[in-house]
Protein backbone atom coordinates (compact mmCIF):
# COMPACT_ATOMS: atom_id res chain seq x y z
CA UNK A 1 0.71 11.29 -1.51
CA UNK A 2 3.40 12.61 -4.15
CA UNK A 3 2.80 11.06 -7.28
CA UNK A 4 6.80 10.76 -7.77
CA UNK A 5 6.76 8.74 -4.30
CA UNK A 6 4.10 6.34 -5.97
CA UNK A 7 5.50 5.91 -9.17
CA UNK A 8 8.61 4.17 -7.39
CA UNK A 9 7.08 2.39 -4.44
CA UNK A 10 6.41 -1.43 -4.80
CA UNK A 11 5.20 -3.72 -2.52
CA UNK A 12 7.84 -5.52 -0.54
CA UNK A 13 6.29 -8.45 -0.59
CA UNK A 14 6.10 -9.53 -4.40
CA UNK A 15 7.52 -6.09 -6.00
CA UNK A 16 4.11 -5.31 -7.65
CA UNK A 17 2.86 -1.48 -7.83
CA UNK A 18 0.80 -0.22 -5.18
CA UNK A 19 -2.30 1.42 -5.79
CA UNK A 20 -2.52 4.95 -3.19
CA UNK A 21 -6.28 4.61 -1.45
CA UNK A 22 -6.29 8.43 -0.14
CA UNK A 23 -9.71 7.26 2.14
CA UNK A 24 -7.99 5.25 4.39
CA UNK A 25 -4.38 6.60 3.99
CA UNK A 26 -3.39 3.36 2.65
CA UNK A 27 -1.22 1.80 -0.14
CA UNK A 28 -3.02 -1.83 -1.83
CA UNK A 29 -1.19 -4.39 -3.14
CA UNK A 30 -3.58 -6.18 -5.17
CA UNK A 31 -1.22 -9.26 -6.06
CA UNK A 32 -0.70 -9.55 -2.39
CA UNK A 33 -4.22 -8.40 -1.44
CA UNK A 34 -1.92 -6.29 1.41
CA UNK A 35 -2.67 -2.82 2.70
CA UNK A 36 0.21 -0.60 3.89
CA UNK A 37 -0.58 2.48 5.99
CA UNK A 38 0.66 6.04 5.43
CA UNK A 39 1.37 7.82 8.96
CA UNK A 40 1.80 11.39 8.89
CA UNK A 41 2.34 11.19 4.89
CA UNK A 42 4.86 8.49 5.20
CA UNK A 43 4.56 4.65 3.72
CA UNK A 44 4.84 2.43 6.21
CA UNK A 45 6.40 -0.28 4.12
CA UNK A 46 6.89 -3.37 6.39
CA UNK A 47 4.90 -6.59 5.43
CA UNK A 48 4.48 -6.93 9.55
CA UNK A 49 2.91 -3.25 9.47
CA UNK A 50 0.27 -4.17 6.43
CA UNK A 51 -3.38 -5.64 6.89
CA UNK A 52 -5.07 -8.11 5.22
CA UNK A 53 -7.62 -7.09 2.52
CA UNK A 54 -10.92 -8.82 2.32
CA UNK A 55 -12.57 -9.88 -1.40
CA UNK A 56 -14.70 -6.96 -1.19
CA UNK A 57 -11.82 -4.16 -0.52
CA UNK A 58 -10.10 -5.12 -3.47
């Protein structure tokens, strides 16, 4: 993930910064406890698109 990309992605939920989880391809939303998937390097950045996180993911 390009660290430029990061710096200006929020969440599109509640606007908070997202935390890049290289693992599982995956930007957190802690505030939102929501996980948004990267595909093929991109953000997919669509609240219908992101999964619940349990207590112990976050």
């Amino acid at each position: 993930m390009d660290a430029r990309l990061l710096d200006i992605l929020v969440c599109p939920v509640c606007k908070a910064n997202l935390e890049y989880r290289k693992a599982s391809h995956e930007l957190v939303c802690k505030p939102c406890r929501l996980a948004y998937p990267v595909r093929d390097g991109i953000p997919v950045m669509l609240a219908d698109e992101a999964r619940p996180l349990s207590t112990d993911e976050l």
